[in-house]
Protein backbone atom coordinates (compact mmCIF):
# COMPACT_ATOMS: atom_id res chain seq x y z
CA UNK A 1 -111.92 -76.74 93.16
CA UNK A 2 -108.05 -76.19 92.75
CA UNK A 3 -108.55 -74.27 89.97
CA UNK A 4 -110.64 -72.04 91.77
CA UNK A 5 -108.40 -71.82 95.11
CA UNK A 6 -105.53 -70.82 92.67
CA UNK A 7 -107.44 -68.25 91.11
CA UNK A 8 -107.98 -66.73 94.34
CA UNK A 9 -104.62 -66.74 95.68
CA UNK A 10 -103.57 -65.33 93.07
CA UNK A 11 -106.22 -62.51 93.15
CA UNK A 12 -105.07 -62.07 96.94
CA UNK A 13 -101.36 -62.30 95.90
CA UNK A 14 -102.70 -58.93 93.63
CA UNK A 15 -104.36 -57.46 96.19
CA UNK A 16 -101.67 -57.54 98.66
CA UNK A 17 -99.20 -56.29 96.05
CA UNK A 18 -101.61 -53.52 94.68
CA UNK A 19 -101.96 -52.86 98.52
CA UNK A 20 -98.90 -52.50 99.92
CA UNK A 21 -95.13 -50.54 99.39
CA UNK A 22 -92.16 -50.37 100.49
CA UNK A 23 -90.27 -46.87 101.59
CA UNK A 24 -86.20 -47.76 101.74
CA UNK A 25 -84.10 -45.68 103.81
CA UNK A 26 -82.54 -43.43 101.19
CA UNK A 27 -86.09 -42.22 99.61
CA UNK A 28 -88.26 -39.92 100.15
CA UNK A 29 -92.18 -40.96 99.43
CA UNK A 30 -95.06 -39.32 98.76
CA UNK A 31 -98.58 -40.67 99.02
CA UNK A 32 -101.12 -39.35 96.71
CA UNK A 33 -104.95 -39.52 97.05
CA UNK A 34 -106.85 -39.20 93.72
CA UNK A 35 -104.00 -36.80 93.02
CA UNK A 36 -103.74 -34.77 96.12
CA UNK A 37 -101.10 -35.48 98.54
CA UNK A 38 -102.16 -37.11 101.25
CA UNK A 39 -98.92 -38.21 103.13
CA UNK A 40 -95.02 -37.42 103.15
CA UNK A 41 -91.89 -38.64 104.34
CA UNK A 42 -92.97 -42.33 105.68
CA UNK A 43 -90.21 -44.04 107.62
CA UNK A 44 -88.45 -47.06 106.35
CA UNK A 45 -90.29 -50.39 105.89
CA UNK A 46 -93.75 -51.93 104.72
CA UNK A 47 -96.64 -49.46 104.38
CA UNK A 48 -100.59 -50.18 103.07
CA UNK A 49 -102.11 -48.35 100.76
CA UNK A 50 -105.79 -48.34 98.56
CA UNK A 51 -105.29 -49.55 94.96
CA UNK A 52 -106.25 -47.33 92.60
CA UNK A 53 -106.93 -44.84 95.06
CA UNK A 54 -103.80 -44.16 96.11
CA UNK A 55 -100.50 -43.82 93.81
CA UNK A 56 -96.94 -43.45 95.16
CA UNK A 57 -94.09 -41.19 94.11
CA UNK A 58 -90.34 -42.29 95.08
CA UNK A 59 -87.73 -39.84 95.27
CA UNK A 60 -83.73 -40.19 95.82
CA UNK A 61 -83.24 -38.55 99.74
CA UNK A 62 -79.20 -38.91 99.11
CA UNK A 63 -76.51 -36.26 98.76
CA UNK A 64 -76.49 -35.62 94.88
CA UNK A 65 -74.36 -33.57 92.90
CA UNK A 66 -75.39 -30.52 90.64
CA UNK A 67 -72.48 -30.39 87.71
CA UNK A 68 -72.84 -26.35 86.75
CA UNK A 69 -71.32 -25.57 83.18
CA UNK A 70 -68.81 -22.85 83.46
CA UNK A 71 -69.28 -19.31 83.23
CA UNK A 72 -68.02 -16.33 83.27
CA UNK A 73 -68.08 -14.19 85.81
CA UNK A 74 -66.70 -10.09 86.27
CA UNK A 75 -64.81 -8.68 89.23
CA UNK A 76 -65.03 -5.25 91.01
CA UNK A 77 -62.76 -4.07 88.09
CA UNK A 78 -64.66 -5.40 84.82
CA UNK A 79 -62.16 -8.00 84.75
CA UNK A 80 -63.37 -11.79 83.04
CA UNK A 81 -63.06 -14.64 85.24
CA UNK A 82 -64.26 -18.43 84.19
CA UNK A 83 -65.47 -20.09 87.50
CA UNK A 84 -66.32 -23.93 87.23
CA UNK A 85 -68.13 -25.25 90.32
CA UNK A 86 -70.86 -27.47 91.17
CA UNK A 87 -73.26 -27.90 94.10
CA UNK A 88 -74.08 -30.69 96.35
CA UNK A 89 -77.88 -31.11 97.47
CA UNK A 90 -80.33 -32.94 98.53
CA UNK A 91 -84.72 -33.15 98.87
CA UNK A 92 -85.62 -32.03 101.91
CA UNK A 93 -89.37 -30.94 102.13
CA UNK A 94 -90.33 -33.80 99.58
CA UNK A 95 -94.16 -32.64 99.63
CA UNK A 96 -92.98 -28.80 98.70
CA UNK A 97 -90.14 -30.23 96.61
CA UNK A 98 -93.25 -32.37 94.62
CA UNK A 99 -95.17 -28.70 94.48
CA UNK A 100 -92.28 -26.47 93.48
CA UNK A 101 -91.17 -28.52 90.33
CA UNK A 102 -93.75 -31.38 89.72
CA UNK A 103 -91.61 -33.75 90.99
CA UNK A 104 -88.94 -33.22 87.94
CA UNK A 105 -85.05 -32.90 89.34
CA UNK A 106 -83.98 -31.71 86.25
CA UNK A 107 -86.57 -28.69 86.26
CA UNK A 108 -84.87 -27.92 90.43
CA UNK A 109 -81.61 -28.40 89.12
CA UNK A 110 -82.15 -25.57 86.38
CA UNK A 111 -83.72 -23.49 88.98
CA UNK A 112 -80.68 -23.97 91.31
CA UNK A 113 -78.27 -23.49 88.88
CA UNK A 114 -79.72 -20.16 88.07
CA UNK A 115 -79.78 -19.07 91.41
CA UNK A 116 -75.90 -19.98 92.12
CA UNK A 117 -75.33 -18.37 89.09
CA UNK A 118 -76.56 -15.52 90.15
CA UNK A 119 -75.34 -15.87 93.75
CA UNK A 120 -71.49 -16.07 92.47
CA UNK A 121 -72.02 -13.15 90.27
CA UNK A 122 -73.42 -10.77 92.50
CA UNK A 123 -70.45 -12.00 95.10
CA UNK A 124 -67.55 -11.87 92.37
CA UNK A 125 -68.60 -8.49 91.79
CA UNK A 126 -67.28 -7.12 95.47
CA UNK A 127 -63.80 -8.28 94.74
CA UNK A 128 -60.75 -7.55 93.14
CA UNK A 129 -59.33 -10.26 90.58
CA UNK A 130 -55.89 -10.19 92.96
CA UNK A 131 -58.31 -11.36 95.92
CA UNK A 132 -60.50 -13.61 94.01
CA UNK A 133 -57.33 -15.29 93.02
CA UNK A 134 -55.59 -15.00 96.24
CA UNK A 135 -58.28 -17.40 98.27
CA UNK A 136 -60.72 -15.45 98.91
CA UNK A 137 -63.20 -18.14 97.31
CA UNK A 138 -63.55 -19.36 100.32
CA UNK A 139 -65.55 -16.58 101.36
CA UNK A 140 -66.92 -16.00 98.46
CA UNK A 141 -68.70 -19.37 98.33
CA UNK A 142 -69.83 -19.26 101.63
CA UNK A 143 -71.70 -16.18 101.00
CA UNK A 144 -73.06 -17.85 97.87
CA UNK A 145 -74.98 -20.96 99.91
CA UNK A 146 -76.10 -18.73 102.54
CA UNK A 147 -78.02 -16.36 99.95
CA UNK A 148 -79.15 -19.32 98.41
CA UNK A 149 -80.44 -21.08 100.92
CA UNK A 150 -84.05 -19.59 101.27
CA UNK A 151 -84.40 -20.04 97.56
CA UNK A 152 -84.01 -23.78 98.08
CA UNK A 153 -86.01 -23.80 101.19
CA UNK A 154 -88.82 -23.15 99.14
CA UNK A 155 -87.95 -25.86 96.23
CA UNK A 156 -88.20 -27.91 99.28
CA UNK A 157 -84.53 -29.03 99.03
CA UNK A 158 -81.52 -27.91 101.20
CA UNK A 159 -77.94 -27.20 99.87
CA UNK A 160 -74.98 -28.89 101.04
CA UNK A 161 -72.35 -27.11 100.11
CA UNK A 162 -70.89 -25.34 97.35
CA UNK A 163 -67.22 -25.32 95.63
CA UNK A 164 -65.25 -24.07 93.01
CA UNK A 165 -63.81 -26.59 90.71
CA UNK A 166 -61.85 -24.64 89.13
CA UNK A 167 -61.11 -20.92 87.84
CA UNK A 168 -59.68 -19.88 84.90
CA UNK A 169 -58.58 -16.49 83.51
CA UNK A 170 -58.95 -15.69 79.32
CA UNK A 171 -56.40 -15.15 77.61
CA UNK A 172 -56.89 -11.11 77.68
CA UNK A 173 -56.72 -11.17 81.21
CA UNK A 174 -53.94 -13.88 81.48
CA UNK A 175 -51.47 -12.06 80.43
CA UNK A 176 -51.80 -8.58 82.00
CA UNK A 177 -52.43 -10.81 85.50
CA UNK A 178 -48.88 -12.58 84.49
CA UNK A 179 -47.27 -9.30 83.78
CA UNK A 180 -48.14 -7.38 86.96
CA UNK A 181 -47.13 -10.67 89.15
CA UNK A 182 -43.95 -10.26 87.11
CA UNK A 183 -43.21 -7.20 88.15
CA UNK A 184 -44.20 -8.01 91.28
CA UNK A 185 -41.47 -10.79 91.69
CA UNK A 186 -39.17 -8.29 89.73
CA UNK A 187 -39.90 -5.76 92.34
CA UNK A 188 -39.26 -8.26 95.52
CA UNK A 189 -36.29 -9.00 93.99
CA UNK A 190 -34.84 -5.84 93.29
CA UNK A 191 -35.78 -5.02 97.00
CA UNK A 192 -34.19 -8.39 98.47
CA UNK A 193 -30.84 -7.09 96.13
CA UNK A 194 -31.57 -3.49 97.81
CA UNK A 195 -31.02 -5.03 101.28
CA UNK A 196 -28.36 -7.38 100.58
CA UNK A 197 -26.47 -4.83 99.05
CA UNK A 198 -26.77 -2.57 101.78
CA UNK A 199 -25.74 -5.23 104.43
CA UNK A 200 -23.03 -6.10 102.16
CA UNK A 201 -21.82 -2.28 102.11
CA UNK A 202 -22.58 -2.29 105.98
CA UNK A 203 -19.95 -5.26 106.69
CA UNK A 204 -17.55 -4.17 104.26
CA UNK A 205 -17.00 -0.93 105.71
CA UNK A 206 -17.57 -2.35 109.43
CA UNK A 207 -14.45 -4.75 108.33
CA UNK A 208 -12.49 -1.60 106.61
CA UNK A 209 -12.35 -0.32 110.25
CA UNK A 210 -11.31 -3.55 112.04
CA UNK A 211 -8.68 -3.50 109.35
CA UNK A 212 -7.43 0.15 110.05
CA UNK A 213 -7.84 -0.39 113.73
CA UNK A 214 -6.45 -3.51 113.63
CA UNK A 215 -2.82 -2.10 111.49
CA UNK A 216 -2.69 0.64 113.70
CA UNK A 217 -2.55 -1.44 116.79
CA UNK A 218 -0.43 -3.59 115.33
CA UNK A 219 2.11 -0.28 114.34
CA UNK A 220 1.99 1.14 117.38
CA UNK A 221 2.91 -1.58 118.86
CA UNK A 222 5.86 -2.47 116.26
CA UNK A 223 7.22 0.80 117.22
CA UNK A 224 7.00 0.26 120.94
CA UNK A 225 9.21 -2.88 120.40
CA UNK A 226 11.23 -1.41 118.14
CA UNK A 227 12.02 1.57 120.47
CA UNK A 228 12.23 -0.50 123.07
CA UNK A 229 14.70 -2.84 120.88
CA UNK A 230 16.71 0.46 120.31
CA UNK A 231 17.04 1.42 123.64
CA UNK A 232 18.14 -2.21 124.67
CA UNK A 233 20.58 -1.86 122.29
CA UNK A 234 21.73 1.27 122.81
CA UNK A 235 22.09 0.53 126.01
CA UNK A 236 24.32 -2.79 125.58
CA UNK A 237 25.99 -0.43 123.32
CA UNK A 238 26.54 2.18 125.68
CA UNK A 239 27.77 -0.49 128.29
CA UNK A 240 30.30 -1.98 126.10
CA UNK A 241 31.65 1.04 125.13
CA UNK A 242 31.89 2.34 128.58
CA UNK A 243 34.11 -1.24 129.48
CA UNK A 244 36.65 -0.64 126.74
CA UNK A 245 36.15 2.62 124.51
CA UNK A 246 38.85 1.62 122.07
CA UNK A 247 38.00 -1.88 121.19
CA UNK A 248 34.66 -0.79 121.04
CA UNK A 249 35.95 1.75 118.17
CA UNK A 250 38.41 -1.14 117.11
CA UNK A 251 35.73 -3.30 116.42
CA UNK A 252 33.27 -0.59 114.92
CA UNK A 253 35.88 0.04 112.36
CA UNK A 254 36.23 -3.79 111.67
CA UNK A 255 32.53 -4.33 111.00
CA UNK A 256 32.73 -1.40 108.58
CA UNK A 257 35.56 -2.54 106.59
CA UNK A 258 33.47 -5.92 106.35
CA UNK A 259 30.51 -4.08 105.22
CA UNK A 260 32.20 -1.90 102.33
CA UNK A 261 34.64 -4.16 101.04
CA UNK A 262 32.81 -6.76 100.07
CA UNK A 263 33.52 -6.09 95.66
CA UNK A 264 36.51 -7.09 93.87
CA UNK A 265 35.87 -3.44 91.95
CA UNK A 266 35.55 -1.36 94.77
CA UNK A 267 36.95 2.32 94.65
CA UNK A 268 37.06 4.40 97.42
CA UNK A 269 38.50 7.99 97.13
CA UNK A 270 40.02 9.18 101.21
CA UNK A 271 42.53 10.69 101.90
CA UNK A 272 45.43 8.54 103.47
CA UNK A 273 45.82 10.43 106.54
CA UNK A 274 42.02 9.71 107.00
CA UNK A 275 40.39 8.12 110.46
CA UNK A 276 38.99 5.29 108.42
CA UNK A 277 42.23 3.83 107.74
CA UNK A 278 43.78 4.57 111.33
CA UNK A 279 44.35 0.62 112.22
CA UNK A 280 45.53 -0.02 108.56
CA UNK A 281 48.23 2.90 109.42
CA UNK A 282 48.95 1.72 112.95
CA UNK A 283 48.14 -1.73 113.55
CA UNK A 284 49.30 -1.07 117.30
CA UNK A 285 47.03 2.07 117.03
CA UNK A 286 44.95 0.56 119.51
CA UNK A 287 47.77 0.05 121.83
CA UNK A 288 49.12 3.47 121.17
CA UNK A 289 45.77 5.30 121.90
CA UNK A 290 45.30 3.16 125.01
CA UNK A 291 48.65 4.88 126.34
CA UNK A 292 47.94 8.40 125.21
C-alpha cells in the first residue's frame, strides 16, 4: 500500500513537473503547440502547460553585445579606413525573432552584422577622411541604427545602439594623412610667426616715434633752459659790468690768465705792448684807467 502511494506521488510529482514552467524576468518564452506557436512573451512566474503537447523555447530578453570583426571601409575620396565597432541589441518580437532565424542568435547576429556592415559603408562613403576623422562618427553612426532599424524590426529584435570602437588608418593612408596635418601645423605656425612679426614691427616702429618725439621734446626744451641760462647770465653779466666796468675787465683778464697758463711749457708769441698783458705792464692800470 506504501509502495503504491509512492509510486503515485511520484507519477504526480512528474506530472506537475511535465506540466508546468517557469518564465524569469530576463527571458523571453515561446509556447509551442505540436510545433506551431501558440503563445509569446508570458510574464514572469509559474505557467501550465500540456506534456508532450506543448514544448517551450527560452530566450535571453537582456541587452547583448554583437562584437563585429573589423573592416574596411572607403571615404568620399577612395581613401581606406579600418572601422572596429560593435552593436548592442536585444529580442524584441520573440515570436518573429523565432520565425526570422529559427530561433538561432548566431544566424541574427550574421544577419545584423551584414546589415551594419553595409549601413557604415554606404554612410562612410558621403564623407571626407578629414571629417570622418574629425568626429563626425557621431553622425555617422546615428545614421547607421536608424537605416538599420526596419531590418531588425523584422528579425524581431530592436537595436540599441551602435559605436565605433575604434578606427584605424593603413599604413598608405597614414602617412599622406600625417603629412598634410604637418603642413597644416607648419602652415599655422608660419601664420602665428606672420602675425607676431608684424605686431613686433608695429611696436617697434610705434616706440621709434616715442623715442624721436620723446628726444626732441627733451632738446627743445634743453635749449629753452639753456637760452634762458644765457640770458640769466648775460644779464648778471651785463649788471656787473654796468657796477664797475674796469674790475669787471680786471677780473676777465684774471680768469684768462688762469685758463692759459696752466703748463710749465707754455709759449705764447704777443707783442709786449699788447692788451693782454695791460695789468702785467701797469699793475695800477686799473687805477689809472679809473682816472682817465
Amino acid at each position: 500500500m506504501f509502495r503504491i502511494a509512492a509510486i503515485g506521488l511520484a507519477v504526480a510529482a512528474l506530472v506537475v513537473w511535465l506540466s508546468t514552467f517557469t518564465v524569469d524576468e530576463r527571458e523571453r518564452v515561446i509556447v509551442f503547440s505540436l510545433g506551431e506557436i501558440k503563445r509569446t512573451d508570458l510574464d514572469p512566474g509559474l505557467h501550465f502547460k500540456f506534456p508532450i503537447v506543448n514544448n517551450v523555447r527560452k530566450f535571453d530578453a537582456r541587452i547583448m553585445t554583437l562584437d563585429i570583426p573589423p573592416d574596411r571601409f572607403l571615404t568620399s575620396e577612395a581613401k581606406n579606413v579600418i572601422v572596429d565597432f560593435y552593436a548592442k541589441w536585444r529580442i524584441d518580437d520573440v515570436g518573429q525573432f523565432f520565425r526570422a532565424t529559427r530561433g538561432d542568435e548566431r544566424n541574427a547576429q550574421d544577419r545584423m552584422a551584414q546589415i551594419l556592415r553595409d549601413g557604415m559603408r554606404n554612410e562612410f562613403a558621403k564623407y571626407t577622411l578629414d571629417q570622418v576623422v574629425s568626429g563626425d562618427r557621431i553622425t555617422i553612426m546615428g545614421a547607421v541604427r536608424q537605416q538599420a532599424l526596419d531590418t531588425a524590426s523584422e528579425l524581431g529584435v530592436s537595436l540599441v545602439d551602435v559605436r565605433i570602437r575604434r578606427m584605424d588608418l593603413p599604413d598608405e593612408v597614414s602617412e599622406s594623412v600625417f603629412s598634410r596635418m604637418r603642413a597644416e601645423r607648419e602652415r599655422i605656425a608660419q601664420d602665428f610667426r606672420a602675425r607676431g612679426q608684424e605686431q613686433s614691427e608695429r611696436i617697434r616702429a610705434d616706440a621709434d616715434r616715442q623715442r624721436t618725439v620723446i628726444i626732441a621734446n627733451a632738446y627743445r626744451e634743453a635749449e629753452q633752459i639753456r637760452g634762458e641760462g644765457d640770458a640769466t647770465s648775460a644779464a648778471v653779466y651785463a649788471q656787473a659790468y654796468g657796477q664797475d666796468a674796469e674790475f669787471f675787465s680786471f677780473y676777465r683778464s684774471l680768469l684768462a690768465y688762469r685758463n692759459t697758463m696752466v703748463g710749465k711749457d707754455n709759449f705764447y708769441v704777443l707783442e709786449p705792448d699788447s692788451e693782454f698783458f695791460r695789468y702785467f705792464q701797469d699793475p695800477m692800470g686799473m687805477r689809472s684807467t679809473r682816472e682817465n
